[in-house]
PDB file of N, CA and C in Angstrom:
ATOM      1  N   UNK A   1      15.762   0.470   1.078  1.00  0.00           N
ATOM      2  CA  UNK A   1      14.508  -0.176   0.706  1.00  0.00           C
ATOM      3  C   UNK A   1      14.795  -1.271  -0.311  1.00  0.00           C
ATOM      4  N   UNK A   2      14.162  -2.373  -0.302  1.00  0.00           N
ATOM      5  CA  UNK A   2      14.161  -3.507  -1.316  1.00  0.00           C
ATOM      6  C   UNK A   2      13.182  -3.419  -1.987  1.00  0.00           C
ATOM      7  N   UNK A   3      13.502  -3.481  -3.676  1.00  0.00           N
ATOM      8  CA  UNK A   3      12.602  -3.466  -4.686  1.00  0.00           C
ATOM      9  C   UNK A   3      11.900  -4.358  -4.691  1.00  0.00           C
ATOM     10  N   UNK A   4      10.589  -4.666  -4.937  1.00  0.00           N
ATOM     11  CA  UNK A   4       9.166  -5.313  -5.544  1.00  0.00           C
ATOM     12  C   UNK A   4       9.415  -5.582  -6.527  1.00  0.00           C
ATOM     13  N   UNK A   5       9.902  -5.015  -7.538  1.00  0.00           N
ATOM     14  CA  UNK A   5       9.754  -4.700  -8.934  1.00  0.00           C
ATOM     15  C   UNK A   5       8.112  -4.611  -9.339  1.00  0.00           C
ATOM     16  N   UNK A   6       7.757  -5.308 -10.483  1.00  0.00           N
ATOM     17  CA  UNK A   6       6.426  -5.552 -11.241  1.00  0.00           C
ATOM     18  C   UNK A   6       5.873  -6.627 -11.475  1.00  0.00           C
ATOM     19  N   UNK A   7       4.487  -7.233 -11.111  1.00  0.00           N
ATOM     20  CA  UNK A   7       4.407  -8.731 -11.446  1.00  0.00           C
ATOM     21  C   UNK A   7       3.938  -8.719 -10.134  1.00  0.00           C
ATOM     22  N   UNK A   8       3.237  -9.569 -10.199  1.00  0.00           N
ATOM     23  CA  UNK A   8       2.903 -10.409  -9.012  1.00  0.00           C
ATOM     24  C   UNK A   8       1.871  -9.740  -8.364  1.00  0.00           C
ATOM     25  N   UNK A   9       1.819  -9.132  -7.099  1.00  0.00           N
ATOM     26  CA  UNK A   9       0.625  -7.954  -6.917  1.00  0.00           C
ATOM     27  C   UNK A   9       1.106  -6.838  -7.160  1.00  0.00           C
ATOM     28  N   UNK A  10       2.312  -6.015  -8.128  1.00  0.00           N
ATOM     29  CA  UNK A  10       3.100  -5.027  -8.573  1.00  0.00           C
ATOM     30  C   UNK A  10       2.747  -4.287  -9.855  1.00  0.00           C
ATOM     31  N   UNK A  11       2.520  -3.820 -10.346  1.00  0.00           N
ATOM     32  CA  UNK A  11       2.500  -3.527 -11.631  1.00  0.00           C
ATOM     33  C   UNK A  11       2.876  -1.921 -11.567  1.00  0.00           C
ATOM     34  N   UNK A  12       3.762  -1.568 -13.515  1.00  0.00           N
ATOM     35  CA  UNK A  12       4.112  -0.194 -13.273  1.00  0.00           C
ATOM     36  C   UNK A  12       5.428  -0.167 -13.639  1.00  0.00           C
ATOM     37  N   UNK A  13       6.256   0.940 -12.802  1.00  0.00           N
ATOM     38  CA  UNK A  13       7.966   0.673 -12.986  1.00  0.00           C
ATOM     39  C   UNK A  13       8.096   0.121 -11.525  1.00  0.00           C
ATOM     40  N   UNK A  14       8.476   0.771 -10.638  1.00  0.00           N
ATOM     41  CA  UNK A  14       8.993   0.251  -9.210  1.00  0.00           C
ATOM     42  C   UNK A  14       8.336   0.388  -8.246  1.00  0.00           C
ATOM     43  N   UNK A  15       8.207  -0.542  -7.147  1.00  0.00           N
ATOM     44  CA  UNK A  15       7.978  -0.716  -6.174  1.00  0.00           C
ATOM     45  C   UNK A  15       9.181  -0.735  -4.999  1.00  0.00           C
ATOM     46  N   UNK A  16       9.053   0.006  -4.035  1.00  0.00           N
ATOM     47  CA  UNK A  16      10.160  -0.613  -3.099  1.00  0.00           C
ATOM     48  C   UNK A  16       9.280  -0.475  -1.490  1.00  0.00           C
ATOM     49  N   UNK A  17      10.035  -1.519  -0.980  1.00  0.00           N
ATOM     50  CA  UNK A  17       9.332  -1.653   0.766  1.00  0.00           C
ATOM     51  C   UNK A  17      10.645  -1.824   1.469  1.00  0.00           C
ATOM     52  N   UNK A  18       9.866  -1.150   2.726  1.00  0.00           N
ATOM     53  CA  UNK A  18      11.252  -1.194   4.001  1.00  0.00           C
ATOM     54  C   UNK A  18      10.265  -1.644   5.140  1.00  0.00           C
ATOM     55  N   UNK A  19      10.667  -2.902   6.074  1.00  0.00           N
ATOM     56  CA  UNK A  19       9.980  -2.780   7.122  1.00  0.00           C
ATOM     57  C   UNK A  19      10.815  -1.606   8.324  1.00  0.00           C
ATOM     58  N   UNK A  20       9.732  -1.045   9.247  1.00  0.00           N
ATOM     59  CA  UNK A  20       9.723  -0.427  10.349  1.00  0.00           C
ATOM     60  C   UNK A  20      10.650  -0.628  11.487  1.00  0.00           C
ATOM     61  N   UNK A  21       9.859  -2.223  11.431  1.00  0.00           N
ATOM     62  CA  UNK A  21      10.453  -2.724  13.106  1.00  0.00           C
ATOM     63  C   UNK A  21       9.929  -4.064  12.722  1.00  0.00           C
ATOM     64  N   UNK A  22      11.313  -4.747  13.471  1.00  0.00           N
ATOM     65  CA  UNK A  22      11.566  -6.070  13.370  1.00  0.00           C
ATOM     66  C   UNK A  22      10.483  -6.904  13.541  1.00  0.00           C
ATOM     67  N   UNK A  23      10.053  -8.244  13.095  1.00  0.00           N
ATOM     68  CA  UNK A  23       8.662  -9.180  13.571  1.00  0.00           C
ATOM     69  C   UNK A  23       8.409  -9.465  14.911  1.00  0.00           C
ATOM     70  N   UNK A  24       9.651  -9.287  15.146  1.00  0.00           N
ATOM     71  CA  UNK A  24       9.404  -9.362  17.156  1.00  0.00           C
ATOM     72  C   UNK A  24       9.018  -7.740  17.750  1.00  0.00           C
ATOM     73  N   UNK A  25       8.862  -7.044  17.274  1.00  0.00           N
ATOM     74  CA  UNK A  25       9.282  -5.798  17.837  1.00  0.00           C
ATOM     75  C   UNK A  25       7.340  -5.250  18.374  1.00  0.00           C
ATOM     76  N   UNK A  26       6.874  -5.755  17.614  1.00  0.00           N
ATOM     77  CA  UNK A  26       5.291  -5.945  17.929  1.00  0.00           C
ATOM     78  C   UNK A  26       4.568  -7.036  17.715  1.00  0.00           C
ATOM     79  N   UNK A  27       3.609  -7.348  18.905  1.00  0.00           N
ATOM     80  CA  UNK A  27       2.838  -8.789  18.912  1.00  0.00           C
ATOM     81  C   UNK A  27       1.854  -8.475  17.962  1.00  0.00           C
ATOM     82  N   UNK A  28       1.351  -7.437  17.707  1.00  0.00           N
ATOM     83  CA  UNK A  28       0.045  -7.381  17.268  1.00  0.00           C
ATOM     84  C   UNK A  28      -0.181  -6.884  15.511  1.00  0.00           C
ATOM     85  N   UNK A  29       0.901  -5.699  15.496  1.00  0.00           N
ATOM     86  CA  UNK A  29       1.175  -5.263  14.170  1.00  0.00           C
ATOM     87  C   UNK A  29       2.298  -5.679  13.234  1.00  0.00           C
ATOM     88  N   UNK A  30       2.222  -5.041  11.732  1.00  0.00           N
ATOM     89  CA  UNK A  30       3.495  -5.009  11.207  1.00  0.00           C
ATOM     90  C   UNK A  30       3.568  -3.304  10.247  1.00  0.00           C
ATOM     91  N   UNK A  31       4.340  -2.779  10.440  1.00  0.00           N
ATOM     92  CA  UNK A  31       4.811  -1.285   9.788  1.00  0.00           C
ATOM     93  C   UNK A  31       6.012  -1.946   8.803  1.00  0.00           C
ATOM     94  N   UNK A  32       5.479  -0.613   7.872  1.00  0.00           N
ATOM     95  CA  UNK A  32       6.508  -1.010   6.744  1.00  0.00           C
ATOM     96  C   UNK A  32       6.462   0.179   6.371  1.00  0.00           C
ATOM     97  N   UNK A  33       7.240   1.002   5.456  1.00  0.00           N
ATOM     98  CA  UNK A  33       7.384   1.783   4.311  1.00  0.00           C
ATOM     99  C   UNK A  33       7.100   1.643   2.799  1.00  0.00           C
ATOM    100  N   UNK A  34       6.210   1.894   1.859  1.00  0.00           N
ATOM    101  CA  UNK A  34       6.007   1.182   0.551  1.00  0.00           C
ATOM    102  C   UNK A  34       6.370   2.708  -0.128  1.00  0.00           C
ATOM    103  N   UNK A  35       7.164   2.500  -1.177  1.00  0.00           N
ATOM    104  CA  UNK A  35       7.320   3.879  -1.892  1.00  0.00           C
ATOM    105  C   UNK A  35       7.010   3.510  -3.785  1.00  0.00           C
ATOM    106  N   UNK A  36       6.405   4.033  -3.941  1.00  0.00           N
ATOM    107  CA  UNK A  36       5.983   3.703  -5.657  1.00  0.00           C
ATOM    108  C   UNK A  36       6.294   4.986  -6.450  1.00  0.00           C
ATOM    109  N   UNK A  37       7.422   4.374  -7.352  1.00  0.00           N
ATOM    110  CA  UNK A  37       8.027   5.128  -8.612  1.00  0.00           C
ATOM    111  C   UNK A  37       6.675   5.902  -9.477  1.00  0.00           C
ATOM    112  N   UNK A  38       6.375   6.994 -10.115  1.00  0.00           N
ATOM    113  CA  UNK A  38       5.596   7.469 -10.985  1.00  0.00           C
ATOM    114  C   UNK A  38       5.053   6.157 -11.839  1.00  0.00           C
ATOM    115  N   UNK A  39       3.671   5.931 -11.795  1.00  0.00           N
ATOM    116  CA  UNK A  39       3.032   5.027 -13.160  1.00  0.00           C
ATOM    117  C   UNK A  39       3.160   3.499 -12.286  1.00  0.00           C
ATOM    118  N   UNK A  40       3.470   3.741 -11.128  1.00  0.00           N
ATOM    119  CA  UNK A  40       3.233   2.161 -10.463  1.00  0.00           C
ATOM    120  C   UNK A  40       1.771   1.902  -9.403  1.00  0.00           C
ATOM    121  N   UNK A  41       1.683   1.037  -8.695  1.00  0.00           N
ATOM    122  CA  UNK A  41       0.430   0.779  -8.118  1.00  0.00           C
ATOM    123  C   UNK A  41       0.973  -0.411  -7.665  1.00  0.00           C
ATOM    124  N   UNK A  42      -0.141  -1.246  -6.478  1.00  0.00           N
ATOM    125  CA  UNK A  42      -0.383  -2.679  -6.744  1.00  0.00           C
ATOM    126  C   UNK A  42      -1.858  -2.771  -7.547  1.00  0.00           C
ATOM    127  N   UNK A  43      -1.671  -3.850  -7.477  1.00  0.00           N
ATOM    128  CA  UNK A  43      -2.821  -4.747  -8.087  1.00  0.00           C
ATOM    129  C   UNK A  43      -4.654  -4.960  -7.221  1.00  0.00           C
ATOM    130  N   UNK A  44      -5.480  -4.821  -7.392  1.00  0.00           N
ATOM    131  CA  UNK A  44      -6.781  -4.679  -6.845  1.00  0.00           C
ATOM    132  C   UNK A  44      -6.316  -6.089  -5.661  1.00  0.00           C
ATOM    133  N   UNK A  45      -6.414  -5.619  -3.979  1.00  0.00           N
ATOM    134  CA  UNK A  45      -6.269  -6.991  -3.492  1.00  0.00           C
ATOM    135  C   UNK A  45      -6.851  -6.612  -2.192  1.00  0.00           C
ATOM    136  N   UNK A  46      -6.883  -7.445  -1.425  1.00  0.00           N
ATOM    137  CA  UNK A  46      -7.739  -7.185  -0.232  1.00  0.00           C
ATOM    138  C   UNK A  46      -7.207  -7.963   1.476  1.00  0.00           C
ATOM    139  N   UNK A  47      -7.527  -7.413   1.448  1.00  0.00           N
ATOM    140  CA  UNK A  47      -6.955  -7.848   3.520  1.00  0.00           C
ATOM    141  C   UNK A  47      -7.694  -8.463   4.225  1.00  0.00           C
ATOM    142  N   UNK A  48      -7.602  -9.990   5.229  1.00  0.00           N
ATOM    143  CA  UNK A  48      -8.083 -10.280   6.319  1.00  0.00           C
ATOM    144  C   UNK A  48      -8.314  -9.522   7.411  1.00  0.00           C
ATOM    145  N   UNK A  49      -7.324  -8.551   7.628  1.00  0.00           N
ATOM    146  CA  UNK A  49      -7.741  -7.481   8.603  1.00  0.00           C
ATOM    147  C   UNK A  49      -7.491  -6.175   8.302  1.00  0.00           C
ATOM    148  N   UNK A  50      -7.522  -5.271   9.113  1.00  0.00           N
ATOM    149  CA  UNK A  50      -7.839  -3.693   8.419  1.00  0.00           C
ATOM    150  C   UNK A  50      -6.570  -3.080   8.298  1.00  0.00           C
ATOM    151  N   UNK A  51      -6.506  -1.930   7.159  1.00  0.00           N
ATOM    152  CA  UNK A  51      -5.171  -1.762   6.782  1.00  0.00           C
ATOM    153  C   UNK A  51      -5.083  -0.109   7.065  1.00  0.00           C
ATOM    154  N   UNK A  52      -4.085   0.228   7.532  1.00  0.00           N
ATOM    155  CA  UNK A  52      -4.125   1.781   7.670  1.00  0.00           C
ATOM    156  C   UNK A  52      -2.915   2.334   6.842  1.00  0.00           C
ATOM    157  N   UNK A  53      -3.343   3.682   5.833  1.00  0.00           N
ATOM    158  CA  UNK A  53      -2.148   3.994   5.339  1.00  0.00           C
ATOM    159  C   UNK A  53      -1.792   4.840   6.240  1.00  0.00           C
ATOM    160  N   UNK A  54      -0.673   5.645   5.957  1.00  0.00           N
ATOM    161  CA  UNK A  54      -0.019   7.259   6.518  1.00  0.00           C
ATOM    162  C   UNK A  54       0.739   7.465   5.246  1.00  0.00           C
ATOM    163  N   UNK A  55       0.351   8.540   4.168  1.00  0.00           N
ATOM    164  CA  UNK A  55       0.540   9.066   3.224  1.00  0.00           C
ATOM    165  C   UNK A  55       2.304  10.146   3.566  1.00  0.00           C
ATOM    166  N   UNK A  56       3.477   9.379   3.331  1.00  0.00           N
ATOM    167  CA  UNK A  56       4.658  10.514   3.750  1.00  0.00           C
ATOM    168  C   UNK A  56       5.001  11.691   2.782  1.00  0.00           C
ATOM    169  N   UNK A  57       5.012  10.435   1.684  1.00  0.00           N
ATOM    170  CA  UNK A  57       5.880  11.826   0.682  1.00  0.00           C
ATOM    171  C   UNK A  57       5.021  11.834  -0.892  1.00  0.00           C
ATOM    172  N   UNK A  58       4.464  12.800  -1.658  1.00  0.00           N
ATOM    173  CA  UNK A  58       4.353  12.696  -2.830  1.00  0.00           C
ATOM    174  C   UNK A  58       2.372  12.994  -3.032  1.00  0.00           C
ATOM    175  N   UNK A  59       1.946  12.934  -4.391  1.00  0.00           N
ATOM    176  CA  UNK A  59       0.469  12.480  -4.265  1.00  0.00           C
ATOM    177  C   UNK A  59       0.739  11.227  -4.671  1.00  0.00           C
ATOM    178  N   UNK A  60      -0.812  10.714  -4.555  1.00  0.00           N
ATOM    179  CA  UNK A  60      -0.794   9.138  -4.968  1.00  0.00           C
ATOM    180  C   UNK A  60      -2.699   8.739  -4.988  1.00  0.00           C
ATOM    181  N   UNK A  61      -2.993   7.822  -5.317  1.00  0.00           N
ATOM    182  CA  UNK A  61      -4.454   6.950  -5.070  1.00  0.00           C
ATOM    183  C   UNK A  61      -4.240   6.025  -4.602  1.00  0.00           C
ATOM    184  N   UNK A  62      -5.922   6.262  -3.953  1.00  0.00           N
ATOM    185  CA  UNK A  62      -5.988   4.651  -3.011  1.00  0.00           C
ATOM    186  C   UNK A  62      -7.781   4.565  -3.685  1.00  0.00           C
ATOM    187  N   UNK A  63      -8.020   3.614  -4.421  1.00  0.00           N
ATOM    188  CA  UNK A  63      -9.165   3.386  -5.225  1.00  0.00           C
ATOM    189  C   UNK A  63      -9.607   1.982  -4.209  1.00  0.00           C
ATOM    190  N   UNK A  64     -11.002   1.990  -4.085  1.00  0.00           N
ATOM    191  CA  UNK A  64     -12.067   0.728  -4.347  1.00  0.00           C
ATOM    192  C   UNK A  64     -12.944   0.770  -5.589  1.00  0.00           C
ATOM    193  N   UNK A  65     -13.543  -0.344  -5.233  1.00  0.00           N
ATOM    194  CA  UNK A  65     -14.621  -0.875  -6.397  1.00  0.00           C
ATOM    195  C   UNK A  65     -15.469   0.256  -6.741  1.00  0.00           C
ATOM    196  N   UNK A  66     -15.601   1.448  -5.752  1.00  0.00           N
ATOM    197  CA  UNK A  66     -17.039   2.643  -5.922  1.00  0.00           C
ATOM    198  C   UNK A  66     -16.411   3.451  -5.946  1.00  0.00           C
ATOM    199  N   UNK A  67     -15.083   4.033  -5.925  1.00  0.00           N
ATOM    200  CA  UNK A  67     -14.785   5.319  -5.223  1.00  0.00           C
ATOM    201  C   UNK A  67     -12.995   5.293  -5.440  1.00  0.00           C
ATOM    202  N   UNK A  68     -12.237   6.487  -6.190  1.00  0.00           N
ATOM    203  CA  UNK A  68     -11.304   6.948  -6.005  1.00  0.00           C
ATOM    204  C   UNK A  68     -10.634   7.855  -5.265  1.00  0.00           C
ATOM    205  N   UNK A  69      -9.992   7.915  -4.728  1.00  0.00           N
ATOM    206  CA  UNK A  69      -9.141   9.079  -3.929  1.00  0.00           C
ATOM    207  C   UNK A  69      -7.737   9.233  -3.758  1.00  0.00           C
ATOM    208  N   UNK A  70      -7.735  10.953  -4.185  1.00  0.00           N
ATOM    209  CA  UNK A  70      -6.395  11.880  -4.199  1.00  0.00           C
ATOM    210  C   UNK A  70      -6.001  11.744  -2.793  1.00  0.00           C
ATOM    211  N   UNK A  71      -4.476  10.922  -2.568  1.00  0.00           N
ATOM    212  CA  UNK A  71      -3.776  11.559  -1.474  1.00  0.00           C
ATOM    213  C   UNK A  71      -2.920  12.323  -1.693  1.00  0.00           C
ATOM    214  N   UNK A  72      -2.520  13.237  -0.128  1.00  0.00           N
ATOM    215  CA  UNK A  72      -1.256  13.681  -0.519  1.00  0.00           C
ATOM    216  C   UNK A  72      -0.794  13.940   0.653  1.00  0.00           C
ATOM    217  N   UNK A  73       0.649  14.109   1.078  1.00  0.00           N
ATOM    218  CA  UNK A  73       1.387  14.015   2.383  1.00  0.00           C
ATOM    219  C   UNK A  73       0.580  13.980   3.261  1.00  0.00           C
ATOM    220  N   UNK A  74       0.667  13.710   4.717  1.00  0.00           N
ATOM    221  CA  UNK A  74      -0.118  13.784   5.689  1.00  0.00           C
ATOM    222  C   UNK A  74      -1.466  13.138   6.017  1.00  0.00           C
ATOM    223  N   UNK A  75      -1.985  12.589   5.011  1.00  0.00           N
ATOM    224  CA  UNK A  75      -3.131  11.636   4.266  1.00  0.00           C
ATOM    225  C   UNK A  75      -3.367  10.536   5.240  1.00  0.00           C
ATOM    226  N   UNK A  76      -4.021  10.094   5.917  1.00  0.00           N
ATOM    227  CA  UNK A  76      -4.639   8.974   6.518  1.00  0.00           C
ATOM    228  C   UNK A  76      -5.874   7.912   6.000  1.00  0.00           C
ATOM    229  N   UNK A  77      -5.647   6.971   5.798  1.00  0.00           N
ATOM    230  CA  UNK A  77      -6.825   6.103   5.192  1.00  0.00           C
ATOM    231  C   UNK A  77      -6.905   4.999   5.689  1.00  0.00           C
ATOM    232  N   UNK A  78      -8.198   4.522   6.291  1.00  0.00           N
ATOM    233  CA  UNK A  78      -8.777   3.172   6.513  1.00  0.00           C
ATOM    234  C   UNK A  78      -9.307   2.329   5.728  1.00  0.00           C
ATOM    235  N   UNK A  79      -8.457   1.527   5.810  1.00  0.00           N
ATOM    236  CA  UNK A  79      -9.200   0.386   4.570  1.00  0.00           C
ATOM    237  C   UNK A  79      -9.544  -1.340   5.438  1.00  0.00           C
ATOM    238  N   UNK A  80     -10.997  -0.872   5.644  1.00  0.00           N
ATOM    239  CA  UNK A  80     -11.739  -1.977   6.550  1.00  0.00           C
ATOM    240  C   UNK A  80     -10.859  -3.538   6.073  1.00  0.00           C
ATOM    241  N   UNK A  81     -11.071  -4.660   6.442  1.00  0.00           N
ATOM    242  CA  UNK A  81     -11.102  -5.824   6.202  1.00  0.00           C
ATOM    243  C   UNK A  81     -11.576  -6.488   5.845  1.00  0.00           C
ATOM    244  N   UNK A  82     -11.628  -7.029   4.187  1.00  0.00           N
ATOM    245  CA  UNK A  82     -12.216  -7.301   3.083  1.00  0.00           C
ATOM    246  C   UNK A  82     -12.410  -6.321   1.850  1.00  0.00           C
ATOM    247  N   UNK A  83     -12.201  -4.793   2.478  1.00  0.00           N
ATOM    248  CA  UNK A  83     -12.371  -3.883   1.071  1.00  0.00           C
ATOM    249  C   UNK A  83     -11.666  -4.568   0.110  1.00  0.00           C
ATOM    250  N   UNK A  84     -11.952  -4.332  -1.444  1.00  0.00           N
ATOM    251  CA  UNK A  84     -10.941  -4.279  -2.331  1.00  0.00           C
ATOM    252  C   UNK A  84     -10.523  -2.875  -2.620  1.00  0.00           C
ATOM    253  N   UNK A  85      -9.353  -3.235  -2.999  1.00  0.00           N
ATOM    254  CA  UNK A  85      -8.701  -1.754  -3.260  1.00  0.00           C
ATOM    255  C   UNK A  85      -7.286  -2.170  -3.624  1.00  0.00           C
ATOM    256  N   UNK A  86      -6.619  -0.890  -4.180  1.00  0.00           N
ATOM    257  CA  UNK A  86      -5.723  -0.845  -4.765  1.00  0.00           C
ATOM    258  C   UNK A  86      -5.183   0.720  -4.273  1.00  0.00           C
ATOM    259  N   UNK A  87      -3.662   0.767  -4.308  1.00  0.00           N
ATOM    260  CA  UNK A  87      -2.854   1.982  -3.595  1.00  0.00           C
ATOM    261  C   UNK A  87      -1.709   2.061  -4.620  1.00  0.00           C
ATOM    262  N   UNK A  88      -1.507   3.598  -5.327  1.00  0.00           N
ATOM    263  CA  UNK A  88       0.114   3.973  -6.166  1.00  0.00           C
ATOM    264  C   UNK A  88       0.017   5.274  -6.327  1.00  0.00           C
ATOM    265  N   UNK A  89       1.002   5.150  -6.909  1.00  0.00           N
ATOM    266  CA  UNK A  89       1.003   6.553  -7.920  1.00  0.00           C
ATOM    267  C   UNK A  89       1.092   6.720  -9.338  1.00  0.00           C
ATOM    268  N   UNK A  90       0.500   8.246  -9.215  1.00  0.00           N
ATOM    269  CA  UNK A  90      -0.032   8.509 -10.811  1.00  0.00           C
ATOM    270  C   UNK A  90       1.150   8.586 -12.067  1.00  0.00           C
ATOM    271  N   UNK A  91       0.994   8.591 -13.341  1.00  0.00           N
ATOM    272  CA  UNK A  91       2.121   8.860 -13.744  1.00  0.00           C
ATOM    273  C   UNK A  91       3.123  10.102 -13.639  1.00  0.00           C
ATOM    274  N   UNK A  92       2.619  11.015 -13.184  1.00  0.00           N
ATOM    275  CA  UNK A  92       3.265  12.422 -13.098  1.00  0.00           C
ATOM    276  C   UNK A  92       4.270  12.614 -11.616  1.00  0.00           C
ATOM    277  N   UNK A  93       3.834  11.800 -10.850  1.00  0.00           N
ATOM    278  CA  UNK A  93       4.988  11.881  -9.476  1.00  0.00           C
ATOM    279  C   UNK A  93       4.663  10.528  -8.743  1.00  0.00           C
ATOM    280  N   UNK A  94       5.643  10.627  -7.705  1.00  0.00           N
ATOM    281  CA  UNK A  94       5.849   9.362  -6.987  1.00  0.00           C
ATOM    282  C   UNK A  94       5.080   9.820  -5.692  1.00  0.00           C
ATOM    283  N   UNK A  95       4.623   8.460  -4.650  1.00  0.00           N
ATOM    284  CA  UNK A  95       4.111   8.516  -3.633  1.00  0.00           C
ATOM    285  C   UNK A  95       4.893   7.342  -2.738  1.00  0.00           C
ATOM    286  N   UNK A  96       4.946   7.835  -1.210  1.00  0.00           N
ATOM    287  CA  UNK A  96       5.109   6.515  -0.485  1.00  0.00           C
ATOM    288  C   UNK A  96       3.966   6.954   0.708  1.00  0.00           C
ATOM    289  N   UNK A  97       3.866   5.686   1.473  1.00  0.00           N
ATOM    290  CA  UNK A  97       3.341   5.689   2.645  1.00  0.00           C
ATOM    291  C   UNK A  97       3.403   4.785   3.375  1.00  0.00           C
ATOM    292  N   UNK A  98       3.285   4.719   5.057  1.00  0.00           N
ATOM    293  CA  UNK A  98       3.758   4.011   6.067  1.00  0.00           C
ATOM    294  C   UNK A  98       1.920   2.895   5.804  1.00  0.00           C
ATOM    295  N   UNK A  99       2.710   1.593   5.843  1.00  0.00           N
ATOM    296  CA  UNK A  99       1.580   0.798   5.746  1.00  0.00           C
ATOM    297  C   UNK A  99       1.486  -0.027   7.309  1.00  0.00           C
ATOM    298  N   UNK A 100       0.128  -0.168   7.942  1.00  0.00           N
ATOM    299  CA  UNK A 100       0.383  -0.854   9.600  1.00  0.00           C
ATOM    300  C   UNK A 100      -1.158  -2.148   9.028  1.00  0.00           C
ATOM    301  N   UNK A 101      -0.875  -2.862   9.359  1.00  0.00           N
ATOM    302  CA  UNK A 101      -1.610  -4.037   8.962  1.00  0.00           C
ATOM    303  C   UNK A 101      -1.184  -4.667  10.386  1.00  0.00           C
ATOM    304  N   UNK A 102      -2.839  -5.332  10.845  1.00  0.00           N
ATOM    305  CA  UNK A 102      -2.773  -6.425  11.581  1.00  0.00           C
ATOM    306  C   UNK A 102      -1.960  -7.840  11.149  1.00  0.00           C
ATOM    307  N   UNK A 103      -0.751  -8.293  12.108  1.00  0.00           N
ATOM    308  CA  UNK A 103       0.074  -9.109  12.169  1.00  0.00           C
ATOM    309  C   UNK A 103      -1.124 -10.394  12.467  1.00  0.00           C
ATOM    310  N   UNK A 104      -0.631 -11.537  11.097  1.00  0.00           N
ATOM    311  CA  UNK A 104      -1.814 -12.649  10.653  1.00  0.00           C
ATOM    312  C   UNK A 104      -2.456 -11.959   9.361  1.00  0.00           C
ATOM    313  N   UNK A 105      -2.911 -11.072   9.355  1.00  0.00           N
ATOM    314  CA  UNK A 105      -3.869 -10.335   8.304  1.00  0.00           C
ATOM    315  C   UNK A 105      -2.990 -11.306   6.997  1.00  0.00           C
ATOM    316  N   UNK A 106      -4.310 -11.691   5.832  1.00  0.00           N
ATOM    317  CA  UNK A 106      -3.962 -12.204   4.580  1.00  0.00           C
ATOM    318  C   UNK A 106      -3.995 -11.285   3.580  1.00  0.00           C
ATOM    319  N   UNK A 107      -3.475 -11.388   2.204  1.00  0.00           N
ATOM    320  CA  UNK A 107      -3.352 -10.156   1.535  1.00  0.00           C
ATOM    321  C   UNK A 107      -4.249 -11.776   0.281  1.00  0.00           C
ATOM    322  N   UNK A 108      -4.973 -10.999  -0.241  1.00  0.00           N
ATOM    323  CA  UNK A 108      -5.596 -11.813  -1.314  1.00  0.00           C
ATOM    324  C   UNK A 108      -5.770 -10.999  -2.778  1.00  0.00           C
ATOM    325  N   UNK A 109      -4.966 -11.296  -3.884  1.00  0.00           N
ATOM    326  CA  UNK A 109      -4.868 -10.455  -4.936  1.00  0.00           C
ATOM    327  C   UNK A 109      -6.139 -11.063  -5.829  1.00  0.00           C
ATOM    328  N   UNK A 110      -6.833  -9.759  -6.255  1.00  0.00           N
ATOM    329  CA  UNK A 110      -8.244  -9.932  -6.617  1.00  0.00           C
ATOM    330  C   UNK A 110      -8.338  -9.852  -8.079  1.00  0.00           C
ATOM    331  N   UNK A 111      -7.193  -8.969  -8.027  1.00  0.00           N
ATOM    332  CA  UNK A 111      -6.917  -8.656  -9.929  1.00  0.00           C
ATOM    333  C   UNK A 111      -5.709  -9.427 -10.847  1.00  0.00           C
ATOM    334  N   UNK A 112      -6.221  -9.891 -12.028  1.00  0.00           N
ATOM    335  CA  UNK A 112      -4.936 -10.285 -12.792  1.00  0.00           C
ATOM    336  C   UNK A 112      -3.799  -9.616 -13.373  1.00  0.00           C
TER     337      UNK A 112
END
C-alpha cells in the first residue's frame, strides 16, 4: 500500500491506499483498498457519483452533516452522490475498507 500521509484531504497519523485492479481492468468502476492508522480520517468531502464502502478490517466511522456511524468488519455503506461525509478511524484502533466509486466521479473537499 502507498501512504497518503496527512494534509490535503488526510488528516491524523496515516493513511495508506492500494488500488484493486488496474484503470483498464473496468470501464465503469474504480476499487481500491484505504486503510487508516488509529486517530486518522479524511477530511469532510463529497462525490460526483455514489460511493460504496466494504468495511474489511478494524472499527471505524463514516459521519455526515446529521448523522454518525459505528462500523465494523463486514459493514456496507452507501454514500449517495453529493452527500458530505467523512470516513476513519477512532483513536483506539485502526480501520480499512474496500472503496468502489464510479470511474469519472469527482471528489470535492468540503472541509479545511
Amino acid at each position: 500500500m502507498a501512504p497518503l500521509g496527512s494534509g490535503g484531504l488526510m488528516t491524523g497519523t496515516q493513511v495508506w491506499r492500494q488500488s484493486i485492479l488496474d484503470a483498464a481492468d473496468s470501464k465503469n468502476f474504480n476499487f481500491a483498498i484505504v486503510a487508516f492508522d488509529a486517530g486518522s480520517r479524511n477530511k469532510f468531502h463529497k462525490h460526483s457519483g455514489d460511493q460504496i464502502l466494504v468495511v474489511t478490517e478494524g472499527t471505524g466511522t463514516v459521519a455526515t452533516d446529521t448523522e454518525s456511524l459505528t462500523v465494523t468488519e463486514g459493514d456496507v455503506v452507501v454514500i449517495p452522490a453529493g452527500e458530505n461525509h467523512w470516513h476513519g478511524a477512532p483513536d483506539s484502533t485502526s480501520m480499512a475498507h474496500i472503496t468502489i466509486t464510479v470511474k469519472g466521479s469527482e471528489t470535492e473537499q468540503t472541509e479545511a
